[in-house]
C-alpha atoms as a PDB file:
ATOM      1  CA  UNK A   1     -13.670   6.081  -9.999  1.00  0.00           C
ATOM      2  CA  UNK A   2     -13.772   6.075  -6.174  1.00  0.00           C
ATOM      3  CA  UNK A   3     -11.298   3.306  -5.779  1.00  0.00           C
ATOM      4  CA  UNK A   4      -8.853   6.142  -7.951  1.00  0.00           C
ATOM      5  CA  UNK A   5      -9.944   8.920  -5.714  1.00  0.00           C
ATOM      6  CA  UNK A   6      -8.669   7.390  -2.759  1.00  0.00           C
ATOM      7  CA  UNK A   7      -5.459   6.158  -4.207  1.00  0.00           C
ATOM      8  CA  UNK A   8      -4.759   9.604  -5.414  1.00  0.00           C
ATOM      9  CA  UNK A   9      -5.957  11.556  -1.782  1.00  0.00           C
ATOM     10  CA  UNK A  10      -3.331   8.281  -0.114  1.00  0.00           C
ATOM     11  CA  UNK A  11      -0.398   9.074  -2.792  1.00  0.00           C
ATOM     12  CA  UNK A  12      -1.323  12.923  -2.067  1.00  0.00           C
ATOM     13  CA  UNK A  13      -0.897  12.555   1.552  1.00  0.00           C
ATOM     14  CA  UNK A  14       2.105  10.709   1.671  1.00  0.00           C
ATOM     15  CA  UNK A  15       3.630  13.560  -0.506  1.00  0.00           C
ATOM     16  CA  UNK A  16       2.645  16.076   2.039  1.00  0.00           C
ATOM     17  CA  UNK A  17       3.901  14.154   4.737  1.00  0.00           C
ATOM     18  CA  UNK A  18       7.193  13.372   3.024  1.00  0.00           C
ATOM     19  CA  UNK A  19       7.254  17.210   2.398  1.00  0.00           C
ATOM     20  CA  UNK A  20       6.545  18.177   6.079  1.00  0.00           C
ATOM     21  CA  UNK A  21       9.559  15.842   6.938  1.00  0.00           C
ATOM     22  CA  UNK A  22      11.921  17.462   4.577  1.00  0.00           C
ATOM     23  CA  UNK A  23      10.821  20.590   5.447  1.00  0.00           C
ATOM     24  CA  UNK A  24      11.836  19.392   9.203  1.00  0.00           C
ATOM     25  CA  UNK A  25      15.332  18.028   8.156  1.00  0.00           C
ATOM     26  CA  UNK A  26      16.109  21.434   6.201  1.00  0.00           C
ATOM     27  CA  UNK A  27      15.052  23.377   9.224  1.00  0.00           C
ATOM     28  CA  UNK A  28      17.485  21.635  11.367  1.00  0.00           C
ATOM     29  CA  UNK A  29      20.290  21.816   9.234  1.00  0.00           C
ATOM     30  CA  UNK A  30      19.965  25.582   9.145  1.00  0.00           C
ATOM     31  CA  UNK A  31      19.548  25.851  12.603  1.00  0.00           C
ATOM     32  CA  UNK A  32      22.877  23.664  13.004  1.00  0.00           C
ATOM     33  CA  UNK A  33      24.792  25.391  10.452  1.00  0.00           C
ATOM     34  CA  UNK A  34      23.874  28.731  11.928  1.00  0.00           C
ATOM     35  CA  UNK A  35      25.257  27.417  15.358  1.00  0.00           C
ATOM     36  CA  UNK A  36      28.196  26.016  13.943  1.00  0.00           C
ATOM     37  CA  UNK A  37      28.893  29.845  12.649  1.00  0.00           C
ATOM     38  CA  UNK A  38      28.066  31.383  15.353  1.00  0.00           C
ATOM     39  CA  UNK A  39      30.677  29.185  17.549  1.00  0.00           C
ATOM     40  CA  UNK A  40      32.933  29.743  14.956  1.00  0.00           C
ATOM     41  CA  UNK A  41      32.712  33.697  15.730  1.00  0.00           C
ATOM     42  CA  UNK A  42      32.939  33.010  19.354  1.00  0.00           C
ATOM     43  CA  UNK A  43      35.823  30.755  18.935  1.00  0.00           C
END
């Protein structure tokens, strides 16, 4: 039972973490795209 528990809590926080970094990457890229648009207005 325990031995499941903290499996489950490990697999659960890899998922978040793996989230969090997506959640970085997709931030970045809309940041990036946003610049590229804006120079693109400027330009």
């Amino acid at each position: 039972m325990t031995k499941i528990y903290k499996t489950f809590t490990l697999e659960k926080g890899k998922m978040a973490i793996v989230s969090e970094k997506l959640n970085i990457i997709l931030k970045t890229k809309e940041k990036l795209r946003k610049m590229l648009i804006d120079k693109n207005r400027e330009a």
